[in-house]
Protein backbone atom coordinates (compact mmCIF):
# COMPACT_ATOMS: atom_id res chain seq x y z
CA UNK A 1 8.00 -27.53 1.33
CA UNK A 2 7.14 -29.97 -1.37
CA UNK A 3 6.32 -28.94 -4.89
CA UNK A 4 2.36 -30.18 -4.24
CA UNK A 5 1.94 -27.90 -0.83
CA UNK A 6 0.35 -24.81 -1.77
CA UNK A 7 0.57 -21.65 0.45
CA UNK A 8 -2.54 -19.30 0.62
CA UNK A 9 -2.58 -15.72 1.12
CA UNK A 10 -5.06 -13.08 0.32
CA UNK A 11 -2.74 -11.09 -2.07
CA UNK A 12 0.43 -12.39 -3.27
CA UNK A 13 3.12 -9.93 -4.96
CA UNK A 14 5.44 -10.62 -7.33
CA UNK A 15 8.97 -9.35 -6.59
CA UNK A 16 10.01 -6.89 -3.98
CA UNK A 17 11.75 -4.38 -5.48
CA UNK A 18 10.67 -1.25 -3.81
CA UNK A 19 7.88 -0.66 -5.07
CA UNK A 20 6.62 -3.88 -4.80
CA UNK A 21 7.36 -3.86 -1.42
CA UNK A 22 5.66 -0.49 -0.78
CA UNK A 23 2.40 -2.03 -2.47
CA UNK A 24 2.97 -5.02 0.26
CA UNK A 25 3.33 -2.85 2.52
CA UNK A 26 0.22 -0.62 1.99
CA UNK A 27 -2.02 -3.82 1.82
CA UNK A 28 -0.60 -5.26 4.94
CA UNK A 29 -1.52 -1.56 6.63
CA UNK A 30 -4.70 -2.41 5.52
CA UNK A 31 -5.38 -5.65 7.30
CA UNK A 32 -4.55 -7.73 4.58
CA UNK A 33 -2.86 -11.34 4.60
CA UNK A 34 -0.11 -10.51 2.16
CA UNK A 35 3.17 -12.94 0.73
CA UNK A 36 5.78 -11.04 -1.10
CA UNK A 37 7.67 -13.50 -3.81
CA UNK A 38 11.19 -12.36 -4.75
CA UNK A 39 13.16 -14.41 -7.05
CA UNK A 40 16.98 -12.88 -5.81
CA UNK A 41 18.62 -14.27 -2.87
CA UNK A 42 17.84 -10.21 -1.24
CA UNK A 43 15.01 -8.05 -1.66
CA UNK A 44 15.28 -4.10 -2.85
CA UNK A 45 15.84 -4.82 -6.63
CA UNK A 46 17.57 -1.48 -7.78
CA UNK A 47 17.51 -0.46 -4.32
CA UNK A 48 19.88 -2.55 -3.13
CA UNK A 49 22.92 -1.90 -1.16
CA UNK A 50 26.08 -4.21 -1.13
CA UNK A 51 29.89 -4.99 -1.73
CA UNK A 52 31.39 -4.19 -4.81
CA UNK A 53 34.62 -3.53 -5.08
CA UNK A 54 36.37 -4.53 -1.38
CA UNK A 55 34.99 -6.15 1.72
CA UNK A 56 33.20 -3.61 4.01
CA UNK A 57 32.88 -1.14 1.47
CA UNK A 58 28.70 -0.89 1.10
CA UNK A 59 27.89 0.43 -2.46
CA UNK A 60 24.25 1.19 -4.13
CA UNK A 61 24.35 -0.95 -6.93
CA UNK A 62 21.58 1.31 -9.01
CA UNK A 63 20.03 3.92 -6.95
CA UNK A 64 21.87 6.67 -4.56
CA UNK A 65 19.91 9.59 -4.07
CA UNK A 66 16.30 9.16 -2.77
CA UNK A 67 14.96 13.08 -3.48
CA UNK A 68 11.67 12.10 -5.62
CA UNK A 69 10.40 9.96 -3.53
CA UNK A 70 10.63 12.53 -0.03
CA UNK A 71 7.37 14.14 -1.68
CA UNK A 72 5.16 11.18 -1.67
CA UNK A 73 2.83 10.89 1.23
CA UNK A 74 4.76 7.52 2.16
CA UNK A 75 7.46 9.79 3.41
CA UNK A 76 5.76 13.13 3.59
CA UNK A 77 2.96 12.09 6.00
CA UNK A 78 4.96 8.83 6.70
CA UNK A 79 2.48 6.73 6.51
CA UNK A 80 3.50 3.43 7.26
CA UNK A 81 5.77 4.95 10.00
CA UNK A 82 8.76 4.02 8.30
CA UNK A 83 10.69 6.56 9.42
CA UNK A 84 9.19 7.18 13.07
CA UNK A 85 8.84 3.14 13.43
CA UNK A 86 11.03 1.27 11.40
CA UNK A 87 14.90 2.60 11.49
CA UNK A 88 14.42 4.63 7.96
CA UNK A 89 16.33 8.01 8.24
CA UNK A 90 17.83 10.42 5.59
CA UNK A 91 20.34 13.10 5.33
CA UNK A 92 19.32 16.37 3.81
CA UNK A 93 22.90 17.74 2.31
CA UNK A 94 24.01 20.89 1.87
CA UNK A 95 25.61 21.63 -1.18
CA UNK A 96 22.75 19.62 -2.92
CA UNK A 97 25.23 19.63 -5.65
CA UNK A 98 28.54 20.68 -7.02
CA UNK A 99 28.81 22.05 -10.69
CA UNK A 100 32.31 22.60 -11.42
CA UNK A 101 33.19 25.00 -14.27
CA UNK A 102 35.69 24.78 -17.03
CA UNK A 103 37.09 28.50 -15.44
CA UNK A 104 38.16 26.56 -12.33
CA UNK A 105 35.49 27.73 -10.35
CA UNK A 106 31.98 25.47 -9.55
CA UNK A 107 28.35 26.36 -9.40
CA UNK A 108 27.00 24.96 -5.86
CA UNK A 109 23.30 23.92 -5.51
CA UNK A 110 22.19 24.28 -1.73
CA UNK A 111 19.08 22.92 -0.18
CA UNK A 112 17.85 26.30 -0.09
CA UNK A 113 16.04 28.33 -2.37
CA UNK A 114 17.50 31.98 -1.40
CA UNK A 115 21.20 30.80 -0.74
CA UNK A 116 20.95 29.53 -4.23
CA UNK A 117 19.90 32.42 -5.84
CA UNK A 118 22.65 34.05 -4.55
CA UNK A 119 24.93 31.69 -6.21
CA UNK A 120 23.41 32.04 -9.59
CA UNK A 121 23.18 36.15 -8.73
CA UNK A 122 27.00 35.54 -9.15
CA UNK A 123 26.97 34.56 -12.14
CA UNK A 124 22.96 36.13 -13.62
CA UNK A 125 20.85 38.61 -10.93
CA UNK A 126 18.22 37.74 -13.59
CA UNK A 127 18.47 33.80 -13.76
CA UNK A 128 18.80 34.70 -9.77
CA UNK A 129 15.26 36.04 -10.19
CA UNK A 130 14.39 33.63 -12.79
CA UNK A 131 14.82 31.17 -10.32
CA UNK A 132 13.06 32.32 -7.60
CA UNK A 133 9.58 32.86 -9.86
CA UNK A 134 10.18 29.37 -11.34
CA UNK A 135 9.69 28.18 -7.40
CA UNK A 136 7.49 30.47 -6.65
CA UNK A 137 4.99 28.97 -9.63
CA UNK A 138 5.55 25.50 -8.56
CA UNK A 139 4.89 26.06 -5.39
CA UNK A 140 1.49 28.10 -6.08
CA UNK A 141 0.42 25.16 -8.12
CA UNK A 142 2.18 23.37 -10.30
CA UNK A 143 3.50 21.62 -7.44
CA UNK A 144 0.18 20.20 -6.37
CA UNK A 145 -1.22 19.50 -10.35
CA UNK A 146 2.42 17.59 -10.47
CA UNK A 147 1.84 15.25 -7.35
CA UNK A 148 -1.44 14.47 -9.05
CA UNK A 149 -0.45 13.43 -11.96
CA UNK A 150 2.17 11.29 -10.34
CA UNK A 151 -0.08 9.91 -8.48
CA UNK A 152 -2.52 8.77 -11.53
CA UNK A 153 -4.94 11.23 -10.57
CA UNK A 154 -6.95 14.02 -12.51
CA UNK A 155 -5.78 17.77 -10.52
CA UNK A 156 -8.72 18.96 -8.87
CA UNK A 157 -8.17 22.91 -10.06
CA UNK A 158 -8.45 23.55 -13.79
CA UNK A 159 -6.44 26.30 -14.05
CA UNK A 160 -3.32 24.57 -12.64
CA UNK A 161 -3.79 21.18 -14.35
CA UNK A 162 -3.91 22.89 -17.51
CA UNK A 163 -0.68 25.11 -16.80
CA UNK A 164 0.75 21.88 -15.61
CA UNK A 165 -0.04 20.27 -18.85
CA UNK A 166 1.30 22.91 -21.55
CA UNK A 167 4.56 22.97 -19.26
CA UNK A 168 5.08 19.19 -18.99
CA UNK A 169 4.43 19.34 -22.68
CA UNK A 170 7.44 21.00 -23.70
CA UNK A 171 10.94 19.80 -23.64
CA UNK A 172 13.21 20.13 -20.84
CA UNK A 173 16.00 21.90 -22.60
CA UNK A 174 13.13 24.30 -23.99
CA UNK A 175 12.47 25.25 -20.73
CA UNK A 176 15.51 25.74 -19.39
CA UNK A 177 17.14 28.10 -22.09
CA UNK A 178 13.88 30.19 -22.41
CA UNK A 179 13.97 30.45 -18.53
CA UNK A 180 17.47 31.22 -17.85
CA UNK A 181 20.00 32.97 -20.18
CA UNK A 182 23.64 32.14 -18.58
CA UNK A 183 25.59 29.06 -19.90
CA UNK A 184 26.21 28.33 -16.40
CA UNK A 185 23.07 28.77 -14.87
CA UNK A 186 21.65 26.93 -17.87
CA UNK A 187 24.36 23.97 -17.21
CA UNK A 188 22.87 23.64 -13.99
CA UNK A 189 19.49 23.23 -14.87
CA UNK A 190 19.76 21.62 -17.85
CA UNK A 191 21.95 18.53 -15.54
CA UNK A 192 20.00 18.46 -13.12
CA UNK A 193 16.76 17.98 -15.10
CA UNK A 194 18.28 15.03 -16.59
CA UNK A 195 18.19 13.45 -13.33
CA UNK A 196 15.23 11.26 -14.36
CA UNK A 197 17.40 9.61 -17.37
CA UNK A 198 15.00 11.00 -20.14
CA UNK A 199 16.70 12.61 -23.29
CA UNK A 200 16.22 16.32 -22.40
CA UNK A 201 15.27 17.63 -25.84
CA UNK A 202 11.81 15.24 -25.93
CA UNK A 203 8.40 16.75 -25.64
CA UNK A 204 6.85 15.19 -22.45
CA UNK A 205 9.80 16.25 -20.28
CA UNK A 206 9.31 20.28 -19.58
CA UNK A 207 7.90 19.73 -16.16
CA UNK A 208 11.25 18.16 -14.92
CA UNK A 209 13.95 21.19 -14.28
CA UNK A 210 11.36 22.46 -11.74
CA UNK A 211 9.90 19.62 -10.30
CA UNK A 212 13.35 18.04 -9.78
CA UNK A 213 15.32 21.65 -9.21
CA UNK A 214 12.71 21.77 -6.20
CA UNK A 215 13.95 18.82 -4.71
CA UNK A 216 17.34 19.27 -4.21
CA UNK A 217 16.45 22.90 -3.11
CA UNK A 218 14.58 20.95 -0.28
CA UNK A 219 15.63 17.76 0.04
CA UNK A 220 19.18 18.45 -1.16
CA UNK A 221 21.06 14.99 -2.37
CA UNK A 222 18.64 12.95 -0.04
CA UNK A 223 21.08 9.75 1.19
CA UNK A 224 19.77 6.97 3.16
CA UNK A 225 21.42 6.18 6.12
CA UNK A 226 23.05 2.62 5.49
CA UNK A 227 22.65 2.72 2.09
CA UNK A 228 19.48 2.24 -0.70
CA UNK A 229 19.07 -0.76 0.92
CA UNK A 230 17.54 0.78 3.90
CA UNK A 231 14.47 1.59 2.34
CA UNK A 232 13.43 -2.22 1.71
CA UNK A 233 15.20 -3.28 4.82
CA UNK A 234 12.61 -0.72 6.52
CA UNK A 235 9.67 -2.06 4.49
CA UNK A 236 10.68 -5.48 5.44
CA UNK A 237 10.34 -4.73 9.05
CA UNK A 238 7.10 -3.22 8.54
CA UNK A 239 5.68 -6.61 6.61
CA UNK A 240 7.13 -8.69 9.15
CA UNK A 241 5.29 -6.62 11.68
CA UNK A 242 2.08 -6.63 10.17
CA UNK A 243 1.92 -10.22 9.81
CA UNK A 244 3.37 -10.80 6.23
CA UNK A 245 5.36 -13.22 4.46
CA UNK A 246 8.37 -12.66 2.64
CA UNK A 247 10.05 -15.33 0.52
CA UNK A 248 13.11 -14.84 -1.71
CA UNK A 249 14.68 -17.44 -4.08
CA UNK A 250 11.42 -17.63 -5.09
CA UNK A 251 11.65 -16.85 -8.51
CA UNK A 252 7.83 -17.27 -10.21
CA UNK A 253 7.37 -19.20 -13.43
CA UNK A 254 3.52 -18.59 -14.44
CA UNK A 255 0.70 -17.30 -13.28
CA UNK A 256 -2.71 -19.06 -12.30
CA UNK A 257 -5.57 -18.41 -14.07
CA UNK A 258 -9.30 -19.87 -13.12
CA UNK A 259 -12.44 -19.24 -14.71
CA UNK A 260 -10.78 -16.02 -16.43
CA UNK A 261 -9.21 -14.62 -12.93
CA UNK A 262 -5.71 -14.46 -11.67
CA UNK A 263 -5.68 -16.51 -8.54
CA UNK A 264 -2.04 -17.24 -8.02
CA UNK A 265 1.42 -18.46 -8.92
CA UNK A 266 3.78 -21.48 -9.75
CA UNK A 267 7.56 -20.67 -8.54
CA UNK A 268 10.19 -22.06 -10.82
CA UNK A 269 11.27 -24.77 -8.48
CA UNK A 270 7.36 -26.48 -7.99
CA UNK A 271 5.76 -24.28 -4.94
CA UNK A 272 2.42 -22.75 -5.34
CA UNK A 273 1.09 -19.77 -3.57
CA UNK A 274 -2.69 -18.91 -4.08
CA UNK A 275 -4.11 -15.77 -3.62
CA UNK A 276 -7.80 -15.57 -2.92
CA UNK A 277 -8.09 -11.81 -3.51
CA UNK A 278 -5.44 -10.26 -6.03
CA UNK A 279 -1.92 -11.22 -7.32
CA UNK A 280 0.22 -7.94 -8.02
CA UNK A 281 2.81 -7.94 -10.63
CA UNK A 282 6.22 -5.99 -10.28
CA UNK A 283 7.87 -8.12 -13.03
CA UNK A 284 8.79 -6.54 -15.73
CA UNK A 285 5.69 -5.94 -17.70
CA UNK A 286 7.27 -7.16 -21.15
CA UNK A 287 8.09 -10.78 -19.20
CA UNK A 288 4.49 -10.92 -17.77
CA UNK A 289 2.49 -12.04 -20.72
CA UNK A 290 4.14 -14.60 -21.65
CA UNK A 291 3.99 -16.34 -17.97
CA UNK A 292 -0.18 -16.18 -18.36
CA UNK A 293 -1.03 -19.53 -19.62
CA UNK A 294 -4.60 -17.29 -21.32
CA UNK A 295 -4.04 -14.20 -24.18
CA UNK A 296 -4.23 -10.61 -22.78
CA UNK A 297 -3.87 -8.18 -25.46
CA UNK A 298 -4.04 -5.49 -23.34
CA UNK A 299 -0.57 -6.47 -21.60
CA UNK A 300 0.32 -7.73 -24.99
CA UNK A 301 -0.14 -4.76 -26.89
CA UNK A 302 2.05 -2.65 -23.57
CA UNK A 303 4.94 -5.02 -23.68
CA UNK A 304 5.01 -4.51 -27.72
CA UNK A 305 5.24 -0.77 -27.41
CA UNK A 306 8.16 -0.59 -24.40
CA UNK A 307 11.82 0.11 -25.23
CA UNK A 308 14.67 0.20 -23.02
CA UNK A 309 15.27 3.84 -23.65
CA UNK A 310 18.71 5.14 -22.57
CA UNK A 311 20.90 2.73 -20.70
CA UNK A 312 23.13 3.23 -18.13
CA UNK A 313 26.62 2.70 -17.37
CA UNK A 314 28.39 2.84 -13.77
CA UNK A 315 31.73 2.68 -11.82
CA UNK A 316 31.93 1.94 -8.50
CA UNK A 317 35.08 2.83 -7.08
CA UNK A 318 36.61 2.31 -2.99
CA UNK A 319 38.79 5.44 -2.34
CA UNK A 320 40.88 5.74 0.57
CA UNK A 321 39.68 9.51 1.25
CA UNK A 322 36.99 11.51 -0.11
CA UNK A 323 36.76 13.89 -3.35
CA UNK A 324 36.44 17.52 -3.75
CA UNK A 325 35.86 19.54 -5.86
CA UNK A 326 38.23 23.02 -7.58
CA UNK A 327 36.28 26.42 -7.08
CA UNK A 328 37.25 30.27 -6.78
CA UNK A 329 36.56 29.81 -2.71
CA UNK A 330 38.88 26.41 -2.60
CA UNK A 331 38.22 23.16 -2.39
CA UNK A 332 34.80 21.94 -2.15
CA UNK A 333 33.42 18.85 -0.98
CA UNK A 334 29.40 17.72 -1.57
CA UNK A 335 27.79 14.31 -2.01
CA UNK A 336 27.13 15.03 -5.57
CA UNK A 337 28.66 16.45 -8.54
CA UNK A 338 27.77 17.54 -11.93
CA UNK A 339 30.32 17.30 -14.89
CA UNK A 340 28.96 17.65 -18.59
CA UNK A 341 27.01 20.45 -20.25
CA UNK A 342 23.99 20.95 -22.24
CA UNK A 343 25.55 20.53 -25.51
CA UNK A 344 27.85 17.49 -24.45
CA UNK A 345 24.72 16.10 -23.04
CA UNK A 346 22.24 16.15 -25.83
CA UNK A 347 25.46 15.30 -27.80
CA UNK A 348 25.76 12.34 -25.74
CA UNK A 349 21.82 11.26 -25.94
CA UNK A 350 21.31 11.40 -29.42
CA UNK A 351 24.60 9.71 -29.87
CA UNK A 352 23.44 6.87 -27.45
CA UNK A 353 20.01 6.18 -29.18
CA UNK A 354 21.21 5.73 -32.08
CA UNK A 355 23.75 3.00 -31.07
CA UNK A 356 26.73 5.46 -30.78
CA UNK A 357 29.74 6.58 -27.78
CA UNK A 358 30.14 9.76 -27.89
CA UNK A 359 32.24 10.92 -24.49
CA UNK A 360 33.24 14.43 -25.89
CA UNK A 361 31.95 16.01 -23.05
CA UNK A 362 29.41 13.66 -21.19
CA UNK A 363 26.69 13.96 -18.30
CA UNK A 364 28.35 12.83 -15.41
CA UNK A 365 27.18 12.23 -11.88
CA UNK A 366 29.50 11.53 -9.35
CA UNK A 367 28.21 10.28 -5.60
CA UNK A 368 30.32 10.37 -2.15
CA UNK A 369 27.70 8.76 0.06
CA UNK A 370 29.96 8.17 2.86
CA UNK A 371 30.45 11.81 3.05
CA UNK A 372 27.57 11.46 4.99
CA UNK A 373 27.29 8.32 6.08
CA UNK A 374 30.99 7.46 7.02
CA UNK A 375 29.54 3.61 8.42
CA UNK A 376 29.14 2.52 5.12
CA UNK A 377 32.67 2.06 4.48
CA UNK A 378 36.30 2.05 6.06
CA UNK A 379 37.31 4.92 3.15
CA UNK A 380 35.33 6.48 0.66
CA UNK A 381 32.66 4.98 -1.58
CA UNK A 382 32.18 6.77 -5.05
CA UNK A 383 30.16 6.32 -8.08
CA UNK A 384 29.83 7.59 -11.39
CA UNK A 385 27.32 7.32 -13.95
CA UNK A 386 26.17 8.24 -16.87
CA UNK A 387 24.67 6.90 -20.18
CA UNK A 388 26.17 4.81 -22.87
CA UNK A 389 24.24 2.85 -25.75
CA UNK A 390 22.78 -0.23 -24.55
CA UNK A 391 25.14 -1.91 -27.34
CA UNK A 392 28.75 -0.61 -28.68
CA UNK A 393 29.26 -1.49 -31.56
CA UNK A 394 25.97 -3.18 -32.24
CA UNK A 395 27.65 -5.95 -29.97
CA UNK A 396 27.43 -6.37 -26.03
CA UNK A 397 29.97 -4.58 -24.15
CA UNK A 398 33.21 -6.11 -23.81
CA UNK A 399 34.87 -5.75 -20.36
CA UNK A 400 37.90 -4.37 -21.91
CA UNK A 401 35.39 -1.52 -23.92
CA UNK A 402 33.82 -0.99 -20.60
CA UNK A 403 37.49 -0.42 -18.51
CA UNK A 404 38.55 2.00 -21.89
CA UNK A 405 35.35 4.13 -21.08
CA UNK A 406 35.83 4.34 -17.63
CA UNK A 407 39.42 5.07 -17.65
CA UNK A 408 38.19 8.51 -20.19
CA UNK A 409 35.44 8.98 -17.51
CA UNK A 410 38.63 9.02 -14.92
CA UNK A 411 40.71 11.47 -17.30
CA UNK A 412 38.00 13.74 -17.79
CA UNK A 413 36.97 14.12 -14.08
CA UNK A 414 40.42 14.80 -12.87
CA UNK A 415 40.17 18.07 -14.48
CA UNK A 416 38.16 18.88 -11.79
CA UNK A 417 38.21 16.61 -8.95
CA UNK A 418 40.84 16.31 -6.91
CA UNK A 419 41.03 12.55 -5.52
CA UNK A 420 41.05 10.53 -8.24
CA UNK A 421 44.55 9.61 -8.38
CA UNK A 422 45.72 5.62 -8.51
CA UNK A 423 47.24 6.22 -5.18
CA UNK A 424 43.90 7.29 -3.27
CA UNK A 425 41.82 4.27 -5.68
CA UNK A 426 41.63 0.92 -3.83
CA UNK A 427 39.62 -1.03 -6.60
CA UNK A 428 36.94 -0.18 -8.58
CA UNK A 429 34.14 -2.16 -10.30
CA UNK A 430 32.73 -0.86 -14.18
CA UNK A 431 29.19 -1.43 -14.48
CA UNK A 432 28.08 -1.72 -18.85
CA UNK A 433 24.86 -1.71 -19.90
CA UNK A 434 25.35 -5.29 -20.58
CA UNK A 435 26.53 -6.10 -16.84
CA UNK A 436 23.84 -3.76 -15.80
CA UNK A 437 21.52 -5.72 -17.45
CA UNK A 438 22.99 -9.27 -16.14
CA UNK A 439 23.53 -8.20 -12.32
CA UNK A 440 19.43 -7.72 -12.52
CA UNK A 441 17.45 -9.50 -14.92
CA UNK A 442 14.89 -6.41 -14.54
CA UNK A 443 17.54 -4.11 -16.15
CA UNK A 444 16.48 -5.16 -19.58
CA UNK A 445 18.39 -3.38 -21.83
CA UNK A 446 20.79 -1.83 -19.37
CA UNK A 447 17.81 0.33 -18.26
CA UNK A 448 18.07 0.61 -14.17
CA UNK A 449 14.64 3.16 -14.87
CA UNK A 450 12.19 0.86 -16.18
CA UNK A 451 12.73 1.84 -19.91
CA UNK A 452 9.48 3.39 -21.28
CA UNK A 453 6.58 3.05 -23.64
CA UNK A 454 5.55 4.43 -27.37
CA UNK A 455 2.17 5.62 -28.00
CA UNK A 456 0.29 5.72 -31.14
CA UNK A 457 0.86 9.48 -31.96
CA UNK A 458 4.11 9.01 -31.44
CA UNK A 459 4.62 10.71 -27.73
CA UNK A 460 6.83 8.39 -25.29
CA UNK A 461 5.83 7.80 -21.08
CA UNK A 462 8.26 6.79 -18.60
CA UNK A 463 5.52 4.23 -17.23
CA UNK A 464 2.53 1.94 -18.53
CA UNK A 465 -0.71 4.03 -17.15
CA UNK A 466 -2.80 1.33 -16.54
CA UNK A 467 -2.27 -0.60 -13.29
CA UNK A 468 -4.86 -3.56 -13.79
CA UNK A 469 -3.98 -6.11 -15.99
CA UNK A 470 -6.49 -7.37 -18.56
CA UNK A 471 -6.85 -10.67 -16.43
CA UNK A 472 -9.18 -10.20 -13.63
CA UNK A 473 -7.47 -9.61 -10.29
CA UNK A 474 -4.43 -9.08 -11.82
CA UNK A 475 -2.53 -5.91 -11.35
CA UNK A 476 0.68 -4.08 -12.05
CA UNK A 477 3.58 -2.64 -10.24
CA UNK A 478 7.29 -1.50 -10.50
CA UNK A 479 9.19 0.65 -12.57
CA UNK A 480 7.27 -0.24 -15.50
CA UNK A 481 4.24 1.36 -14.30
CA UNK A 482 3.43 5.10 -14.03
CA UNK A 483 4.98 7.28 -13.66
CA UNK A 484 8.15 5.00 -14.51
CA UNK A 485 11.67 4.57 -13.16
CA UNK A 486 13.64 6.65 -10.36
CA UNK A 487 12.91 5.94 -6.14
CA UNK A 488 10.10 7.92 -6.46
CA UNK A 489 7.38 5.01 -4.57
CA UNK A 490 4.94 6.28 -6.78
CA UNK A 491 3.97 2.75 -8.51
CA UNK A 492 3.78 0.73 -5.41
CA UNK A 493 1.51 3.38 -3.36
CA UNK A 494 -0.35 4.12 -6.48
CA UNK A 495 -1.34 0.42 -7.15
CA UNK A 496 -2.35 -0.36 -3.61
CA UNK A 497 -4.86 2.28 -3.72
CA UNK A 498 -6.25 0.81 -6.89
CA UNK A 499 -6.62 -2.86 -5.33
CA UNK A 500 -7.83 -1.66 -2.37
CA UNK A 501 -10.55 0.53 -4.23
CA UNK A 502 -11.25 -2.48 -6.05
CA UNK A 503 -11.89 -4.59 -2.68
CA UNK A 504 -13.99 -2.46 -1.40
CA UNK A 505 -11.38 -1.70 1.66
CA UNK A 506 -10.95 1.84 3.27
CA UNK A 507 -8.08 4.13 1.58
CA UNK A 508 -8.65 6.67 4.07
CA UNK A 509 -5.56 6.21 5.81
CA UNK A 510 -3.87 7.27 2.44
CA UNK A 511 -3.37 10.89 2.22
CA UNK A 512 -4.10 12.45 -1.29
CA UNK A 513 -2.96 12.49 -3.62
């Protein structure tokens, strides 16, 4: 193709991570001619799964579990039969999670709501019980006010919306120690609602410990088979079938603007795609302004207000046998565990926003996908992660600061997990923010979640609300847009349904909310 060809489709989209590509796909569903342009040599973005550390061994670069994402109708209803059509399948895993204690002994989180209120009975009859109403309220209600929400959608009953609202306006850590009264039990919840990667003692985050404690109860550590990378590998094969294009090394430059309406793009190497209905956006929305060749304060005024929020860091590490994990019953081995408490972890967030290490006692997550999903590799793949300041030092990370902080990571662990001795680790890989950040331009900052956005009063969203640009036919995708980071789908499915409201076209094949 020569740089004066152009290409025309009715809807071109920018990028494919997976929400992108779930927007595609939607839009294809609906009978539309759709070209998806990614600028990496693969699609999936953060949902990507490849080699690391040694040949053979797959690793998810960013994103592991897929347990937010089981409640969208995508995957609920499946409604692009990825799962009955297209090769996607998950594990449900029982223990959800392992939280080992500093006694020796470990906290286990099943996919099931009663088992695990025996295991906090052990510890609290009354967090037991605490539990069990928590559920029992989401469930009743908040549940559905929550998938509203998520959805950019108003909750059609009153009463919940509004208990929805003066939870979701608390803190997380509020919650939690005002719900449950055991440092254990309150260890639990308190990790586990930091899932998300949003500093637990912020107003805006009280709906978390139950919306994401109900997850794992159902959905327990929800692995792909193959890998993240099955997800866009199974939206790819639904494009293809429904007679879309899919281009990678196709990084775009600008945008095309005529007579004040978005009508394609310009890749960096020449080629021009047109798109004679709407162009969606999953860029990064603070890059997107600047590759309109007209003003749009609207998108100028979002990308002024985002920050990168916490950053991330990882190790990726190819074991020769799995981890477990020290309790009072003997060894125990999950697909995820849980090291850090509360006040190690709000220790650790303040610590990280204001430029700081501290790796006292961190959040910790460590993954053993292959425990169920042995194909992936010949041994074991594990990850950690956890947060870190996006720079140490006020300086990018160093490789040799990034090895130091793993190696603690390492020391700490061991005190509980048995596995991590040189002998069964083949080779690892240490992920910084600042690698983060260069593996994927769209990590700005070292943010794999999309970073978030400050609002005039103050309050901080995980996602831009808005999902049209201020350029006619122009709209908005990814992990920038609400409700923000995480494999939740939520972006991509809730931006088709606004461009294909907008076209006049029938949603009805979209289950709300």
């Amino acid at each position: 193709m020569t740089s004066r060809e152009e290409v025309d489709a009715e809807v071109v989209v920018v990028g494919a991570g997976h929400n992108a590509l779930i927007c595609a796909a939607y839009l294809a569903e609906a009978g539309l001619r759709v070209t998806v342009l990614e600028a990496n040599a693969a699609i999936g973005g953060n949902t990507i799964t490849e080699e690391l550390t040694l040949p053979g061994w797959q690793h998810d670069s960013c994103s592991s579990a897929h347990v937010v994402i089981q409640t969208n109708p995508l995957l609920a209803d499946d409604e692009l039969a990825l799962k009955a059509r297209y090769g996607l399948d998950y594990v449900v895993t029982d223990p959800a999670v392992v939280v080992p204690l500093d006694d020796g002994d470990a906290l286990i989180i099943h996919s099931d709501l009663e088992a695990t209120a025996q295991e906090f009975a052990r510890f609290s009859p009354d967090d037991a019980q605490a539990l069990r109403d928590m559920m029992r309220e989401w469930s009743d209600g908040l549940r559905d006010a929550h998938a509203h929400v998520q959805a950019g959608l108003d909750p059609p009953n009153d009463e919940w919306r509004d208990r929805y609202e003066r939870l979701r306006a608390r803190s997380a850590w509020d919650v939690v120690r005002t719900t449950f009264t055991h440092p254990v039990i309150q260890r639990a919840m308190a990790w586990m609602a930091f899932a998300t990667i949003q500093p637990p003692t912020r107003a805006g985050t009280g709906a978390l410990p139950a919306a994401i404690v109900a997850g794992r109860l159902r959905f327990g550590w929800a692995t792909p088979k193959g890998g993240s990378g099955a997800l866009p590998t199974a939206l790819r094969r639904h494009l293809d079938d429904h007679g879309a294009t899919v281009e990678v090394n196709a990084r775009v430059e600008h945008y095309l603007v005529e007579h004040g309406r978005c009508v394609g793009v310009v890749t960096k190497d020449g080629r021009t795609y047109r798109a004679t209905r709407a162009v969606v956006s999953g860029a990064h929305l603070t890059t997107l302004p600047s590759s309109l060749p007209v003003r749009a304060p609207i998108l100028e005024d979002a990308a002024a207000r985002w920050q990168p929020g916490l950053s991330v860091f990882a190790v990726h590490f190819a074991l020769r046998d799995h981890v477990s994990y020290q309790s009072a019953r003997g060894p125990v081995r999950a697909v995820a565990g849980a090291l850090g408490s509360p006040v190690g972890l709000v220790a650790q967030v303040d610590a990280a926003l204001r430029g700081e290490l501290d790796a006292h006692d961190p959040w910790l997550l460590i993954v053993d996908s292959t425990l169920v999903d042995e194909a992936r590799a010949p041994g074991t793949t594990l990850k950690f992660l956890t947060v870190a300041p996006m720079l140490l030092n006020g300086e990018a990370w160093s490789d040799e600061a990034a090895n130091r902080y793993a190696d603690h990571l390492i020391e700490l662990a061991r005190r509980h997990v048995t596995g991590l001795d040189d002998a069964n680790i083949l080779a690892r890989r240490v992920e910084s923010p600042t690698s983060l950040a260069a593996h994927n331009p769209a990590n700005l900052g070292g943010s794999c979640h999309g970073g978030e956005f400050v609002l005039d009063d103050g309050s901080i969203i995980p996602g831009w609300l808005d999902y049209r640009g201020d350029v006619e036919g122009l709209y908005l995708t990814g992990s920038t847009s609400h409700p923000g980071g995480s494999v939740s789908g939520r972006p991509g499915r809730n931006s088709a349904r606004v461009v294909l409201r907008d076209l006049g076209l029938d949603t009805s094949f979209m289950r709300q909310p």
